[in-house]
PDB file of N, CA and C in Angstrom:
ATOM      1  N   UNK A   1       9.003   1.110   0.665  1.00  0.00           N
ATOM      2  CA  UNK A   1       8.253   0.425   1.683  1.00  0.00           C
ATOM      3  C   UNK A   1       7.208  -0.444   1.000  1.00  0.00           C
ATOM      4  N   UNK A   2       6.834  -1.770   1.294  1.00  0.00           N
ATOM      5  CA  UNK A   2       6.330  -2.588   0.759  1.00  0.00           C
ATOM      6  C   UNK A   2       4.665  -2.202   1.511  1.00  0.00           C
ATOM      7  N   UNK A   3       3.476  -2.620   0.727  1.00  0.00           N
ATOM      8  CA  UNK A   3       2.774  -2.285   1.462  1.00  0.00           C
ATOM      9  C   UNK A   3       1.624  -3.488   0.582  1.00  0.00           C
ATOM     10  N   UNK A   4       0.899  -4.123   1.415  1.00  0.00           N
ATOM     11  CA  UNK A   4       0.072  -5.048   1.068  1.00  0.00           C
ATOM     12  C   UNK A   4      -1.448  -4.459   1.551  1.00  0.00           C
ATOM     13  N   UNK A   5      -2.083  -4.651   0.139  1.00  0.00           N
ATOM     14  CA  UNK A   5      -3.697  -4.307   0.367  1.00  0.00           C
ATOM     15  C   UNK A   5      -4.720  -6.109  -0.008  1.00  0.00           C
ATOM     16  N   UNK A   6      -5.098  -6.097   0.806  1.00  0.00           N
ATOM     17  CA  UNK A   6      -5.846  -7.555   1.632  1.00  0.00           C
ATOM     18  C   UNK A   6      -7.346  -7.192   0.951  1.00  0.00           C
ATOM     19  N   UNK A   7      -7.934  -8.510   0.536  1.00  0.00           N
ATOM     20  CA  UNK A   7      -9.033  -8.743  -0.299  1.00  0.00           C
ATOM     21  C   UNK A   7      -9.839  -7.616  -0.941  1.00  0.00           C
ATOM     22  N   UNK A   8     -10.834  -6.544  -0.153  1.00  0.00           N
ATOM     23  CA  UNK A   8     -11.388  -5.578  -1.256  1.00  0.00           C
ATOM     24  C   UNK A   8     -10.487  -4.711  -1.327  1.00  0.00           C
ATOM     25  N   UNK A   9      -9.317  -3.807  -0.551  1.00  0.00           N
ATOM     26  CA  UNK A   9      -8.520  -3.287  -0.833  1.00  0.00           C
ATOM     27  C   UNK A   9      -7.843  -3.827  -2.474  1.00  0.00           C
ATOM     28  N   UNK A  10      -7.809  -5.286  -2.338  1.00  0.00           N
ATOM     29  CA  UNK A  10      -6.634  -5.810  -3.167  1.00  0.00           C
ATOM     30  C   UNK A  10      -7.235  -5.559  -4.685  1.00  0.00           C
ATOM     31  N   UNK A  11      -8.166  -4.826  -4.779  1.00  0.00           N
ATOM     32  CA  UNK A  11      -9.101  -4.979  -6.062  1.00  0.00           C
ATOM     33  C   UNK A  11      -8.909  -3.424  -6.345  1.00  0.00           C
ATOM     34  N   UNK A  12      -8.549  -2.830  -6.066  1.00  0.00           N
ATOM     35  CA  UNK A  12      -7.628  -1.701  -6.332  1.00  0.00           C
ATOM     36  C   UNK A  12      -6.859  -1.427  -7.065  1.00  0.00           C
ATOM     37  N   UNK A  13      -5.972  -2.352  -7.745  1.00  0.00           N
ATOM     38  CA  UNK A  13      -5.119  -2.523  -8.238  1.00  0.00           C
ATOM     39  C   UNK A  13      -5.444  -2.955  -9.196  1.00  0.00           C
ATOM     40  N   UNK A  14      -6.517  -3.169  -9.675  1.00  0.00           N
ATOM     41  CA  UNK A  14      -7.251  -3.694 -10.733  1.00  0.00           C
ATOM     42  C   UNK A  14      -8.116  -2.203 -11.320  1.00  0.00           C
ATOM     43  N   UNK A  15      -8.648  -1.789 -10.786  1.00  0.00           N
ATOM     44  CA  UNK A  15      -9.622  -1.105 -10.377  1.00  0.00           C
ATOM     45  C   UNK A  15      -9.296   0.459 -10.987  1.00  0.00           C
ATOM     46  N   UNK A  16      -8.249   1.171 -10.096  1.00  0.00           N
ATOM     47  CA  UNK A  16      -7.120   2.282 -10.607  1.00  0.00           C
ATOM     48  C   UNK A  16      -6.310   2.405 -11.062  1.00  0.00           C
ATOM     49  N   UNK A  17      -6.118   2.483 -12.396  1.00  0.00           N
ATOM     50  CA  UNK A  17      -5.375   2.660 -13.299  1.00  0.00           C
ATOM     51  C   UNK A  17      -3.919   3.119 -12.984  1.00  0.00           C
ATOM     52  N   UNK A  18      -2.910   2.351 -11.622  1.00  0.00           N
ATOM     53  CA  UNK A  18      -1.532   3.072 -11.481  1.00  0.00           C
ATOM     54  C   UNK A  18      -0.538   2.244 -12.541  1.00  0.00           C
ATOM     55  N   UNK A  19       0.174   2.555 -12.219  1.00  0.00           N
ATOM     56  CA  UNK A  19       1.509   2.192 -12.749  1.00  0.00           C
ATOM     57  C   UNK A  19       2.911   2.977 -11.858  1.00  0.00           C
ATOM     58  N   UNK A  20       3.999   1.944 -12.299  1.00  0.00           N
ATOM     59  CA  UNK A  20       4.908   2.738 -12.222  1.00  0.00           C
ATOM     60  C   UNK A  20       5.525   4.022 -11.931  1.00  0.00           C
ATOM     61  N   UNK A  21       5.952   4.798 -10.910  1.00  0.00           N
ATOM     62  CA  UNK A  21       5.843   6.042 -10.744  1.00  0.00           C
ATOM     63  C   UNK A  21       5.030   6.920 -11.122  1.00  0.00           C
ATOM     64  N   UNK A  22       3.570   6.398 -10.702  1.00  0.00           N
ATOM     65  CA  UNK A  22       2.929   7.054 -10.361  1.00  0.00           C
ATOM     66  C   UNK A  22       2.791   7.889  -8.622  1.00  0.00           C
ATOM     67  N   UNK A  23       1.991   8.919  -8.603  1.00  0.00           N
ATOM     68  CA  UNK A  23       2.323   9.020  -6.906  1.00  0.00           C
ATOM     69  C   UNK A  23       0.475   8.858  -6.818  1.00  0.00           C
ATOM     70  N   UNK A  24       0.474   8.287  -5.568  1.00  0.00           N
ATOM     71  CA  UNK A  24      -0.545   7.965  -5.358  1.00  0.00           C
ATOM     72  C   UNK A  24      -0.858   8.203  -3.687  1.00  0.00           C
ATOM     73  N   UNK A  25      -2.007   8.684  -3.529  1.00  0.00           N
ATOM     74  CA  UNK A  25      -2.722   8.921  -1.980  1.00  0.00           C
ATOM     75  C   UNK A  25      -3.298   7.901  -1.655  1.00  0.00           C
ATOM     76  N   UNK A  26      -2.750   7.027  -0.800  1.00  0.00           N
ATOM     77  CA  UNK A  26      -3.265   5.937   0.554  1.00  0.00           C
ATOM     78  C   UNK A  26      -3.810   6.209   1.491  1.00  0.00           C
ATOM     79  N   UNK A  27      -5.183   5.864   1.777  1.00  0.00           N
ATOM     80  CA  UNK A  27      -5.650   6.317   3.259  1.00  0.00           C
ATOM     81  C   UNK A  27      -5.980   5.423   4.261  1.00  0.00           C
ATOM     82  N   UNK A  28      -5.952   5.387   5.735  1.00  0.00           N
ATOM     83  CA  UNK A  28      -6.112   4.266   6.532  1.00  0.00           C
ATOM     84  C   UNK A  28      -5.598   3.196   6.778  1.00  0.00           C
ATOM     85  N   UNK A  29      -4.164   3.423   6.427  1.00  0.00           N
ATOM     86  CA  UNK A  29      -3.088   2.125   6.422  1.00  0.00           C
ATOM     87  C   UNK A  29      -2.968   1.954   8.062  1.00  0.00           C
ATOM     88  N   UNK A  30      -2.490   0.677   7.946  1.00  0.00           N
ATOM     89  CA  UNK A  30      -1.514  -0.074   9.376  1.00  0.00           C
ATOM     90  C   UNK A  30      -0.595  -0.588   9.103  1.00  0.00           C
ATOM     91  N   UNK A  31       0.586  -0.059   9.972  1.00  0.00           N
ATOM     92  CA  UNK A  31       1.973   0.067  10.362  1.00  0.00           C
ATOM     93  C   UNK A  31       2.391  -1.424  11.207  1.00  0.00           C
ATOM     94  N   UNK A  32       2.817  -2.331  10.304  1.00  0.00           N
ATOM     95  CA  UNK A  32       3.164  -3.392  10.612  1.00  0.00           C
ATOM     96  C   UNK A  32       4.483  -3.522  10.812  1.00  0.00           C
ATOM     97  N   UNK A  33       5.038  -4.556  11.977  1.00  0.00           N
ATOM     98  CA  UNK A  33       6.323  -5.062  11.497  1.00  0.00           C
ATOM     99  C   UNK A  33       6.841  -6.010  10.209  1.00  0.00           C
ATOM    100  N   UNK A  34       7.291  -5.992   9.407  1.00  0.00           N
ATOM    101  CA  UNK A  34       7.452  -7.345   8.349  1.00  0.00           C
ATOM    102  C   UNK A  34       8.656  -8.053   9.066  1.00  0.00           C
ATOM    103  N   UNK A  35       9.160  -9.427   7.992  1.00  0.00           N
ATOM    104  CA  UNK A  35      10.092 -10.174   8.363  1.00  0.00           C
ATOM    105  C   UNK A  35      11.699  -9.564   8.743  1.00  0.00           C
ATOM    106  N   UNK A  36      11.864  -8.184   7.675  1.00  0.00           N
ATOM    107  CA  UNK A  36      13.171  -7.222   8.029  1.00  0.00           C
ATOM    108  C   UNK A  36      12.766  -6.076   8.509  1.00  0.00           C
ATOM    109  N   UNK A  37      11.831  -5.221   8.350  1.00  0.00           N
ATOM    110  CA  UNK A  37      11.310  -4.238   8.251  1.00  0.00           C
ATOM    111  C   UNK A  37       9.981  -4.084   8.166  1.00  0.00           C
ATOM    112  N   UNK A  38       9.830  -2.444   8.123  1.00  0.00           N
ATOM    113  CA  UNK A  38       8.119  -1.696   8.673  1.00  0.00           C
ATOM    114  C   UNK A  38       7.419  -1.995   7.074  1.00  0.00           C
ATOM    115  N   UNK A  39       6.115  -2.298   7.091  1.00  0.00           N
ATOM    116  CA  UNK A  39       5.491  -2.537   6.208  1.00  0.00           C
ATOM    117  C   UNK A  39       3.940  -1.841   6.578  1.00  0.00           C
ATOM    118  N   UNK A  40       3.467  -1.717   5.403  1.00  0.00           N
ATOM    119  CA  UNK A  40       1.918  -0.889   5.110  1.00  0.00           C
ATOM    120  C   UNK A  40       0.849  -1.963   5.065  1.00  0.00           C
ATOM    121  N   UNK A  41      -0.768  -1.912   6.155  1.00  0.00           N
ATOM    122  CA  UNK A  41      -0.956  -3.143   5.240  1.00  0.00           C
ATOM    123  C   UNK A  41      -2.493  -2.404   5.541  1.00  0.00           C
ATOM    124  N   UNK A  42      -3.548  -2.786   4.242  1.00  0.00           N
ATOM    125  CA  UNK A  42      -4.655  -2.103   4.112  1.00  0.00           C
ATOM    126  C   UNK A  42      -5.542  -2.823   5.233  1.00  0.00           C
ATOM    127  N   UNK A  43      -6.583  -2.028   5.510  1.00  0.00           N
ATOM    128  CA  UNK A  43      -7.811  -2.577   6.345  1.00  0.00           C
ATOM    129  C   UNK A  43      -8.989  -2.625   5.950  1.00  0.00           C
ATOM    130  N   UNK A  44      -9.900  -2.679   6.459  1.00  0.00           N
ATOM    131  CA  UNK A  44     -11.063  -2.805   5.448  1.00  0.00           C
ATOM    132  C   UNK A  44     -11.707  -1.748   4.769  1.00  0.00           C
ATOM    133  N   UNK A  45     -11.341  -0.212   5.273  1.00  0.00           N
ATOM    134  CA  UNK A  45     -11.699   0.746   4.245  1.00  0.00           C
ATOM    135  C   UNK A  45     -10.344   1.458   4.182  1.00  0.00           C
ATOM    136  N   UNK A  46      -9.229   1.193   3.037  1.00  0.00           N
ATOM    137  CA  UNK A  46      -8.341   1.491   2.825  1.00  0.00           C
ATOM    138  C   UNK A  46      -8.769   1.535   1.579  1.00  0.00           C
ATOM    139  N   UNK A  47      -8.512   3.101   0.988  1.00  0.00           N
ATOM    140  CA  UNK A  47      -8.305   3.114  -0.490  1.00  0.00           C
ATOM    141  C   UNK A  47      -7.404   4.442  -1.235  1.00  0.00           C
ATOM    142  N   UNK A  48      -7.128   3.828  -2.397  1.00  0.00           N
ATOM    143  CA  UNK A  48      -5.952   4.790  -2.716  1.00  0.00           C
ATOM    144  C   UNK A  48      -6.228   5.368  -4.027  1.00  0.00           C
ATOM    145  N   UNK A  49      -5.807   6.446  -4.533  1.00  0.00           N
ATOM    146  CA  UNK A  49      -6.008   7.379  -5.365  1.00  0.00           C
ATOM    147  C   UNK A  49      -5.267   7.772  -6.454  1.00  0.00           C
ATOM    148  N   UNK A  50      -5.154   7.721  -7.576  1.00  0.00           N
ATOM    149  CA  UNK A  50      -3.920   8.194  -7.994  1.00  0.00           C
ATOM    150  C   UNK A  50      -3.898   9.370  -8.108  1.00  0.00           C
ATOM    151  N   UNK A  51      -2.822  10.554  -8.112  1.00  0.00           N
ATOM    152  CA  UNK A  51      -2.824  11.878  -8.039  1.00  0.00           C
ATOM    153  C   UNK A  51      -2.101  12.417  -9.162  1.00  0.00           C
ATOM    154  N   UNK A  52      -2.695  13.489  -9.648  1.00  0.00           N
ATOM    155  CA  UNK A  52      -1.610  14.632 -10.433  1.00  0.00           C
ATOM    156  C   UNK A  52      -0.155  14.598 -10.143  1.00  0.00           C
ATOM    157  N   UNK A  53       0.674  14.578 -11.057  1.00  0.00           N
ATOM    158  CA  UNK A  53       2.022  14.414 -11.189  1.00  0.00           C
ATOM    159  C   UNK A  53       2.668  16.042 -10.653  1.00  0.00           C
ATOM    160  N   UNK A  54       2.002  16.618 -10.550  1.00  0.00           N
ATOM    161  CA  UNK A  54       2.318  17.936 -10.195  1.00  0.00           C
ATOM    162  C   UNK A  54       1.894  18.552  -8.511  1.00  0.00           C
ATOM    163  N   UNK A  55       1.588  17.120  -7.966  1.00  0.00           N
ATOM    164  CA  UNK A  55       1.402  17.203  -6.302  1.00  0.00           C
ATOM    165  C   UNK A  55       2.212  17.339  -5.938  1.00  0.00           C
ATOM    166  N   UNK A  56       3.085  17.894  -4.969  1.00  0.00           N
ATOM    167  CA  UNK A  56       4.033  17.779  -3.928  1.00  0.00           C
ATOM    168  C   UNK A  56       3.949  17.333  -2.387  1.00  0.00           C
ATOM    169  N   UNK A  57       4.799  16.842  -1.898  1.00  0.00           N
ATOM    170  CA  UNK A  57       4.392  17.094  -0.487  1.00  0.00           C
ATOM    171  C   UNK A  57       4.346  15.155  -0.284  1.00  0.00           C
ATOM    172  N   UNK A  58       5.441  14.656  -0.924  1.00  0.00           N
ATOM    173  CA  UNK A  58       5.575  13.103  -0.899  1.00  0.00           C
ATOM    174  C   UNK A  58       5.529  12.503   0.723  1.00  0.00           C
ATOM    175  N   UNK A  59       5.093  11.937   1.340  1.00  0.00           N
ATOM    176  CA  UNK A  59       4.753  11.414   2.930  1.00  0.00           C
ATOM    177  C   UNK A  59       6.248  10.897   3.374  1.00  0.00           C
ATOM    178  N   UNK A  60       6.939  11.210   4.071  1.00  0.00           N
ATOM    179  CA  UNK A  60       8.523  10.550   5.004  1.00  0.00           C
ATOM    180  C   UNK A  60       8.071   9.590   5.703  1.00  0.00           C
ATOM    181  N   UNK A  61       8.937   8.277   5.212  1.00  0.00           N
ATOM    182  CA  UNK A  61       8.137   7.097   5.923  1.00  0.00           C
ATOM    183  C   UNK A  61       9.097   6.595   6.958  1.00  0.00           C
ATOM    184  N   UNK A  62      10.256   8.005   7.611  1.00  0.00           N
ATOM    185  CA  UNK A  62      11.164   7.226   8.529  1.00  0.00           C
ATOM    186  C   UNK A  62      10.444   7.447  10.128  1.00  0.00           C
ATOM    187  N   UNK A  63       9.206   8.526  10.094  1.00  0.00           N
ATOM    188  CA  UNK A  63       8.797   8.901  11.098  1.00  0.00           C
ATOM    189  C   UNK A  63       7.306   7.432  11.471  1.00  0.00           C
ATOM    190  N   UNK A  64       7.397   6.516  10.809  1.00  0.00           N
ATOM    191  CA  UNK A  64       6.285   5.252  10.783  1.00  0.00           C
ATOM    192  C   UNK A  64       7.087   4.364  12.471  1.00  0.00           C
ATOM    193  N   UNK A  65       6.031   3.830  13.061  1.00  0.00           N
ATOM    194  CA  UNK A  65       6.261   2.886  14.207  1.00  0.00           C
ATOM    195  C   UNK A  65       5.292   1.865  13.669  1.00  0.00           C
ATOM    196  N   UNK A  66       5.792   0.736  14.250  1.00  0.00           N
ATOM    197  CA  UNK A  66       5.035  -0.223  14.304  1.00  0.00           C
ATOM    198  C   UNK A  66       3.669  -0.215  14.972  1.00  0.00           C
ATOM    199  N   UNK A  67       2.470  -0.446  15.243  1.00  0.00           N
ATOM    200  CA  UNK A  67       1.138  -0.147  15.376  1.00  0.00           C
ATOM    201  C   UNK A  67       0.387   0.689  15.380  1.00  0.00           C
ATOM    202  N   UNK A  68       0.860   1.497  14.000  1.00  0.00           N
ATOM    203  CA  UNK A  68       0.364   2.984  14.359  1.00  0.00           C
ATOM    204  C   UNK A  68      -0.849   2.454  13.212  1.00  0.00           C
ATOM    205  N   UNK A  69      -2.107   3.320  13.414  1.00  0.00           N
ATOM    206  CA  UNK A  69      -3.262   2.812  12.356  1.00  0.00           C
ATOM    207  C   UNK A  69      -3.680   4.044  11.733  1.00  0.00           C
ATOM    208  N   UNK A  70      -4.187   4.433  10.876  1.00  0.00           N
ATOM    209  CA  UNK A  70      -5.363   5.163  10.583  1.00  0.00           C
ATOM    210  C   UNK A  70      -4.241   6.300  10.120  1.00  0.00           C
ATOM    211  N   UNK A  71      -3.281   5.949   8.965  1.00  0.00           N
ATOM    212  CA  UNK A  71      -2.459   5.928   8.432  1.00  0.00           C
ATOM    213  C   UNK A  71      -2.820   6.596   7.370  1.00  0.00           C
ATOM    214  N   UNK A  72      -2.656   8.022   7.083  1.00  0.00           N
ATOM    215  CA  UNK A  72      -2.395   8.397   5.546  1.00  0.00           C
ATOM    216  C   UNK A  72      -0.954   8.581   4.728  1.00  0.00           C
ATOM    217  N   UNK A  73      -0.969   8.616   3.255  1.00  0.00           N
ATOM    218  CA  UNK A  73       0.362   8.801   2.947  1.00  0.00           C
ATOM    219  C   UNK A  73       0.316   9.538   1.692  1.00  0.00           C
ATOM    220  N   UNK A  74       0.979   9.881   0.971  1.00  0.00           N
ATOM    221  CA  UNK A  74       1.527  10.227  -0.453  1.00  0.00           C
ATOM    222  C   UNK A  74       2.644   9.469  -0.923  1.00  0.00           C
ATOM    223  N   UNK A  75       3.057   8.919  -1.731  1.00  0.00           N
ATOM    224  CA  UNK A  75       3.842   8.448  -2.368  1.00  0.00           C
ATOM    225  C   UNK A  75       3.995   8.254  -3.795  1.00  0.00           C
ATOM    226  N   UNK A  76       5.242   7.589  -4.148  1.00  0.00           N
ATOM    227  CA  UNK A  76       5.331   7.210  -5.612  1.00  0.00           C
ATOM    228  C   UNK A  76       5.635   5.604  -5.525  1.00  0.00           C
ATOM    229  N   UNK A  77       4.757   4.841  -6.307  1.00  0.00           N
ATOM    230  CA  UNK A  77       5.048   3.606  -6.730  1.00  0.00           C
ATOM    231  C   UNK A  77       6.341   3.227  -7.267  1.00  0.00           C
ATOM    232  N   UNK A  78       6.682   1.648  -6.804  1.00  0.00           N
ATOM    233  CA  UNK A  78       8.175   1.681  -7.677  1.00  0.00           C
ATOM    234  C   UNK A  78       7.533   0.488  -8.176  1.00  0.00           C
ATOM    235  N   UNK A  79       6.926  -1.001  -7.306  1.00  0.00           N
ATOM    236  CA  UNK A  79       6.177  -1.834  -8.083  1.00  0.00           C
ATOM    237  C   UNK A  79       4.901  -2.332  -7.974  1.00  0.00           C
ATOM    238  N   UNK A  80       4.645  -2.711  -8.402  1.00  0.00           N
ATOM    239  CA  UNK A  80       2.983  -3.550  -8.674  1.00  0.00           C
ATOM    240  C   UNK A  80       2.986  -4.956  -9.259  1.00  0.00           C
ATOM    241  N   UNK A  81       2.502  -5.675  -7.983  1.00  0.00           N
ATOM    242  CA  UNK A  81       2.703  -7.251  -8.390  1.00  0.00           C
ATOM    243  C   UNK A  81       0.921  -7.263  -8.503  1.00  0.00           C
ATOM    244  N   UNK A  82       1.032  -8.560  -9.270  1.00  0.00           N
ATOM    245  CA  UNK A  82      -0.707  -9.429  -9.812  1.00  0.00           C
ATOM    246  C   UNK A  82      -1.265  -9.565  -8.220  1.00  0.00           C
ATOM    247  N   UNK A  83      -2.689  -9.315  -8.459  1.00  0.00           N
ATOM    248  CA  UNK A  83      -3.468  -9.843  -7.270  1.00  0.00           C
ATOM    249  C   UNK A  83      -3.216 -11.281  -7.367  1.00  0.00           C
ATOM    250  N   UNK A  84      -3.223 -11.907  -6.394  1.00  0.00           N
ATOM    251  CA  UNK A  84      -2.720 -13.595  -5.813  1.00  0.00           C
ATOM    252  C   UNK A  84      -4.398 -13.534  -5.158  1.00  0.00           C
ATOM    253  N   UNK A  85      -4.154 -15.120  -5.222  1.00  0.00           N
ATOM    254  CA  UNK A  85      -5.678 -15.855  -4.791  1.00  0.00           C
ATOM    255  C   UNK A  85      -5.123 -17.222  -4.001  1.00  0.00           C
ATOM    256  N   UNK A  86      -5.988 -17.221  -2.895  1.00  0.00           N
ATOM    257  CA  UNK A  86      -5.462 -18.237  -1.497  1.00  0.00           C
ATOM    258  C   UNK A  86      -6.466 -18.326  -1.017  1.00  0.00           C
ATOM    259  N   UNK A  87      -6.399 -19.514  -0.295  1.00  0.00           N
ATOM    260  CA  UNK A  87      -7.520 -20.042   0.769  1.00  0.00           C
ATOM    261  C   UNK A  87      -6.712 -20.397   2.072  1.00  0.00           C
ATOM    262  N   UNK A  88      -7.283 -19.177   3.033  1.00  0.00           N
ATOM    263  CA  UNK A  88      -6.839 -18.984   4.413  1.00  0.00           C
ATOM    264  C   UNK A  88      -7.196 -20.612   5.534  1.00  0.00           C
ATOM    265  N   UNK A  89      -6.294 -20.604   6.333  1.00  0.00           N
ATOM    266  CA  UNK A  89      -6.386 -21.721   7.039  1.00  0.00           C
ATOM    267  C   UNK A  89      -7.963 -22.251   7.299  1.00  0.00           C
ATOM    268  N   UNK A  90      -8.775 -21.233   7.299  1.00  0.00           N
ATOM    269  CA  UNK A  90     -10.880 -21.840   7.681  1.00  0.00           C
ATOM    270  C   UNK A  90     -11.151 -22.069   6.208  1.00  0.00           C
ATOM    271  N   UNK A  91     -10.022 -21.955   5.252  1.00  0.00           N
ATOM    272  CA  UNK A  91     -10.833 -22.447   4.009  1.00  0.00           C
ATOM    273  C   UNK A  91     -11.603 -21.387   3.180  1.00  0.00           C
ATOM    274  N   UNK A  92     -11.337 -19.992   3.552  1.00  0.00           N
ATOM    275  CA  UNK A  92     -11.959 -18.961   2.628  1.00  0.00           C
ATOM    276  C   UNK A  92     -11.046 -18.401   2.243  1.00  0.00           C
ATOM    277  N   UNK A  93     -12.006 -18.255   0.684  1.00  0.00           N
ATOM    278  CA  UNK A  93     -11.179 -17.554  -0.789  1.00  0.00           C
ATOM    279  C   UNK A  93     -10.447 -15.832  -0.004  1.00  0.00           C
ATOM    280  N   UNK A  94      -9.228 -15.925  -0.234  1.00  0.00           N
ATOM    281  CA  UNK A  94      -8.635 -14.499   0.482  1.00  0.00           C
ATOM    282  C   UNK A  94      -7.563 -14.226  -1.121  1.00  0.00           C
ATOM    283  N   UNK A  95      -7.778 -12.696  -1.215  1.00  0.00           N
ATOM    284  CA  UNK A  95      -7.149 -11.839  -2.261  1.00  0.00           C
ATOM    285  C   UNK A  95      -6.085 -10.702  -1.619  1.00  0.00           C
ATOM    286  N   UNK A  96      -4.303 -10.743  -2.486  1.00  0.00           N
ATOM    287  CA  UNK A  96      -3.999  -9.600  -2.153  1.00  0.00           C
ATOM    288  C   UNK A  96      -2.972  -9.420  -3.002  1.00  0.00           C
ATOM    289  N   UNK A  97      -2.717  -8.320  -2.890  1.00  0.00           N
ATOM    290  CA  UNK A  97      -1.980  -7.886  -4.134  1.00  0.00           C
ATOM    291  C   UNK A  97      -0.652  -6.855  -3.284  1.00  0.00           C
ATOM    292  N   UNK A  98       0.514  -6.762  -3.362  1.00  0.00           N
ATOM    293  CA  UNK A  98       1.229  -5.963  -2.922  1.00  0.00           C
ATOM    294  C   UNK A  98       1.857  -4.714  -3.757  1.00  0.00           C
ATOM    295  N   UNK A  99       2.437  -3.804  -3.725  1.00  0.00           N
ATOM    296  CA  UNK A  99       2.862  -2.432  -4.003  1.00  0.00           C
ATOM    297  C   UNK A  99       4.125  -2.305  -3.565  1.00  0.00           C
ATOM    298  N   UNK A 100       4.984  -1.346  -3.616  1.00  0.00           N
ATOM    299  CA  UNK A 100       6.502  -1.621  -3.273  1.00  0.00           C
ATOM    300  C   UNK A 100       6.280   0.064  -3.473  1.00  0.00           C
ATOM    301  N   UNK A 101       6.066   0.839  -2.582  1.00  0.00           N
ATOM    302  CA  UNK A 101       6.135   2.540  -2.687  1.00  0.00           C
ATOM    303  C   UNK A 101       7.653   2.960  -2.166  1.00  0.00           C
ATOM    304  N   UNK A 102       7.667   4.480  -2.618  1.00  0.00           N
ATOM    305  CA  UNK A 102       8.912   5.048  -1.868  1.00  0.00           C
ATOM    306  C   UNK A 102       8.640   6.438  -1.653  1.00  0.00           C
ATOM    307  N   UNK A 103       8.789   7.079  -0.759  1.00  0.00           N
ATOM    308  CA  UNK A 103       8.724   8.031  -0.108  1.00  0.00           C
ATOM    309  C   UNK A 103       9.700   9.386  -0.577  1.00  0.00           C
ATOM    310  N   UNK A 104      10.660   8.995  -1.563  1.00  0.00           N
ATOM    311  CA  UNK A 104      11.314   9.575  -2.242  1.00  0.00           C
ATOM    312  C   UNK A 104      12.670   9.881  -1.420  1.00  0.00           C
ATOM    313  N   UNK A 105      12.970  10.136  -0.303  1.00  0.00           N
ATOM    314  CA  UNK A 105      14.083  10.661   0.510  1.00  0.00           C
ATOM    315  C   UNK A 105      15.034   9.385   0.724  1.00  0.00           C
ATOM    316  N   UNK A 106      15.009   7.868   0.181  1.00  0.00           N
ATOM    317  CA  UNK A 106      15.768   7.032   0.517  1.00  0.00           C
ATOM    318  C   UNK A 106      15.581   6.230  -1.300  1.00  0.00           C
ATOM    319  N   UNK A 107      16.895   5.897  -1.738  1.00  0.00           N
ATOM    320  CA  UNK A 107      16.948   5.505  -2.557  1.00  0.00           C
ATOM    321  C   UNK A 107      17.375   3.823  -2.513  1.00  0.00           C
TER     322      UNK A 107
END
């Protein structure tokens, strides 16, 4: 599941040291529709954690609807793209960086 964290969220990714299958705790997500599919997208106090490799208890992301908010999860990272830098249609500097998680039960 793709999941986009939006300007101070997006500094996160800078910030916490993940990588690659790592599993990591997300808190306060929103349950978006994307262009094919359900997508994650941060809000203004969304932040994520990285966790001990020896956590269990990975979050099932088939039970997600579209507008659901206030969203926690567990997961494992599959990617991590560069924070991107844009200027939104009023002309302010906007930051975000996306994640590509998996829930582990769908390959």
């Amino acid at each position: 599941m793709r999941v986009t964290l939006w300007d101070k969220s997006s500094a996160l990714v800078d910030l916490v040291p993940i990588e690659r299958q790592d599993k990591v705790y997300i808190n306060n997500l929103l349950v978006r529709k994307g262009l094919n599919e359900l997508e994650l997208s941060s809000r203004g106090n969304t932040f994520f954690t990285r966790i001990a490799a020896s956590n269990t208890g990975i979050s099932d992301f088939s039970g997600l609807a579209a507008g659901e908010n206030n969203i926690d999860i567990l997961a494992k990272v599959v990617a991590i793209g560069p924070t991107k830098y844009f200027d939104d249609q009023n002309g302010k500097q906007r930051k975000v960086a996306r994640c590509t998680l998996s829930d582990g039960l769908v390959t």
